[in-house]
C-alpha atoms as a PDB file:
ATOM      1  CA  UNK A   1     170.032 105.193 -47.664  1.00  0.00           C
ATOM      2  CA  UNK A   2     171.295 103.474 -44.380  1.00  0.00           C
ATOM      3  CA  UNK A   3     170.598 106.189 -41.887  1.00  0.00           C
ATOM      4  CA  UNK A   4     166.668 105.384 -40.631  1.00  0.00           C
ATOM      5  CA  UNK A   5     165.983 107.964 -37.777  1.00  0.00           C
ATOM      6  CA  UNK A   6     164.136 106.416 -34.772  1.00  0.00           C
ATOM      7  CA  UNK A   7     160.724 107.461 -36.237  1.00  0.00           C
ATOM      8  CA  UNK A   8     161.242 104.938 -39.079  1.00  0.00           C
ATOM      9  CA  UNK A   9     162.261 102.182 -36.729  1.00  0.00           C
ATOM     10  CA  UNK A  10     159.487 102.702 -34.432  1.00  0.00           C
ATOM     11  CA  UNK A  11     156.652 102.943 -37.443  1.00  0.00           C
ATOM     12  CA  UNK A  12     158.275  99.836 -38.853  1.00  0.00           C
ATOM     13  CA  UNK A  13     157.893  98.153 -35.095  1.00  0.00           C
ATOM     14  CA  UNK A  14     154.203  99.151 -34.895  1.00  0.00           C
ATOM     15  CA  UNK A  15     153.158  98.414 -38.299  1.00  0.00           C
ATOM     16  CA  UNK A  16     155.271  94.132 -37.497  1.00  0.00           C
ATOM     17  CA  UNK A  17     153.516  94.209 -34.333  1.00  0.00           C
ATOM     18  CA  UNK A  18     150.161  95.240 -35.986  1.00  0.00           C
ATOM     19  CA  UNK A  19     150.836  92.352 -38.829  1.00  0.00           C
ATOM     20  CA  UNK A  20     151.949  89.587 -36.373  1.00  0.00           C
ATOM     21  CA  UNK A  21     150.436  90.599 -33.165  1.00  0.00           C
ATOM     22  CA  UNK A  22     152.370  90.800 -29.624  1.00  0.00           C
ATOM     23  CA  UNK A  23     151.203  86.848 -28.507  1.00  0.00           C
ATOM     24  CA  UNK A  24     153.332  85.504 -32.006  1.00  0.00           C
ATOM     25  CA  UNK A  25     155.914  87.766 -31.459  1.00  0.00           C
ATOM     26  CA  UNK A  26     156.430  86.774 -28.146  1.00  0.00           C
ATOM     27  CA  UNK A  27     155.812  82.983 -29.007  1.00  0.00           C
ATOM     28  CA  UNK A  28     158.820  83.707 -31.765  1.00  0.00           C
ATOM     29  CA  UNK A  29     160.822  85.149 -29.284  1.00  0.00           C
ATOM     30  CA  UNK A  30     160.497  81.966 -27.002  1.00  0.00           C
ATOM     31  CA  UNK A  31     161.433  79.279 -30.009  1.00  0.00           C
ATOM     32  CA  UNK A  32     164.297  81.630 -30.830  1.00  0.00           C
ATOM     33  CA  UNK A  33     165.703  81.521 -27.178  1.00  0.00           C
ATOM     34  CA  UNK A  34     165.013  77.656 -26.401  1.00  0.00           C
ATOM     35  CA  UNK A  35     166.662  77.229 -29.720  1.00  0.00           C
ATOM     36  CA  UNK A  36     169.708  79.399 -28.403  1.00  0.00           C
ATOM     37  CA  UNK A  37     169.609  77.559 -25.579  1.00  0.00           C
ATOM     38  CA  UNK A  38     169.781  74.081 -26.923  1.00  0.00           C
ATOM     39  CA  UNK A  39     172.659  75.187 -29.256  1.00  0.00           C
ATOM     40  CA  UNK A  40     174.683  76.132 -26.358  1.00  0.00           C
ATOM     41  CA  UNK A  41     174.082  72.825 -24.415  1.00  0.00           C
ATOM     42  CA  UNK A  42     174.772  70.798 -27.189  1.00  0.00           C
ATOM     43  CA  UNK A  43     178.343  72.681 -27.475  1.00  0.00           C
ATOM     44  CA  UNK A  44     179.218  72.474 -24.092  1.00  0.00           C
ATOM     45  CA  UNK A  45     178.187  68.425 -24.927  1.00  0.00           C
ATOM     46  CA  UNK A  46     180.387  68.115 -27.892  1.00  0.00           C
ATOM     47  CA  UNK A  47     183.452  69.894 -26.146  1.00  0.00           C
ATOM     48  CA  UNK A  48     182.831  67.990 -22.905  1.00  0.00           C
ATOM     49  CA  UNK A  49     182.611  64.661 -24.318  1.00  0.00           C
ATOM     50  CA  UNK A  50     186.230  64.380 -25.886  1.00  0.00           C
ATOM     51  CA  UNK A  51     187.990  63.851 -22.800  1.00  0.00           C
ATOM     52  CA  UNK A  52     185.826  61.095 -21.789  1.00  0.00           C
ATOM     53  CA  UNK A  53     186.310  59.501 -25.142  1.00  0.00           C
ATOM     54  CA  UNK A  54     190.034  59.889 -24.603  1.00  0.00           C
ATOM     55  CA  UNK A  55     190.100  58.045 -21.017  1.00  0.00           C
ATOM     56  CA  UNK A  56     187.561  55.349 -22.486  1.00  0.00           C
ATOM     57  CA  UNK A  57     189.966  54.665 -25.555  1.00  0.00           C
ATOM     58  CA  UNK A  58     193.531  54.898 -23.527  1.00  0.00           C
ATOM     59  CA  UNK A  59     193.885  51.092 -21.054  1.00  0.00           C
ATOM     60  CA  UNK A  60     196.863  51.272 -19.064  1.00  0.00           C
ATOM     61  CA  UNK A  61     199.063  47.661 -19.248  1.00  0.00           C
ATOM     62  CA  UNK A  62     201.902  46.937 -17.121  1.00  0.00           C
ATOM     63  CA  UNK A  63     202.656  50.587 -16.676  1.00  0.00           C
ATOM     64  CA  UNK A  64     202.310  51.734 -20.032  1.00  0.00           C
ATOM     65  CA  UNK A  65     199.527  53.593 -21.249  1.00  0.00           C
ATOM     66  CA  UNK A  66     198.358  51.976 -24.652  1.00  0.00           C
ATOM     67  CA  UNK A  67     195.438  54.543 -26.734  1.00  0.00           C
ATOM     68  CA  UNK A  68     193.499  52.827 -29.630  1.00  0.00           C
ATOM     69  CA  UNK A  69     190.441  53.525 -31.284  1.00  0.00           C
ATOM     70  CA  UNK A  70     187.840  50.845 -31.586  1.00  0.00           C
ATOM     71  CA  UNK A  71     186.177  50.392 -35.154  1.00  0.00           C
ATOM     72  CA  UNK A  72     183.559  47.977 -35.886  1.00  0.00           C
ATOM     73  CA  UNK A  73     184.600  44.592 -37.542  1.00  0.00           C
ATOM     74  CA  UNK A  74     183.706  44.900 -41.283  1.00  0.00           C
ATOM     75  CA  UNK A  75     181.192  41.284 -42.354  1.00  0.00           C
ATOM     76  CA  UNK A  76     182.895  40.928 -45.671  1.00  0.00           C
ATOM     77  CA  UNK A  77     185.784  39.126 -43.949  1.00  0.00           C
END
């Protein structure tokens, strides 16, 4: 049931390409790779940006290196 010879896979690529045509194919193509692309940036973001969080949060007072997180001050007090 699984085993499609290359025959199969190439009818199945004609008949897709006759459906679609090439120019939306290739127009998917290019959405699915800036898409890709964006993912990956917005990793390397994410993982680069927790360092620079860490340096922001940590103050260093007479010698001693104090970290704290800053939280906004609630208005029901």
């Amino acid at each position: 049931m699984g085993s499609f010879s290359i025959w199969h896979w190439l009818i199945v690529l004609v008949i897709v390409m006759l459906v679609f045509g090439t120019k939306k194919l290739r127009n998917i193509g290019s959405d699915l790779g800036g898409a890709v692309r964006g993912f990956k940036e917005g990793v390397k973001e994410g993982t680069s940006d927790k360092p620079a969080e860490a340096a922001a949060a940590s103050q260093k007072v007479d010698g001693n290196i104090i970290e704290g997180e800053i939280k906004e001050k609630s208005k029901s007090a």
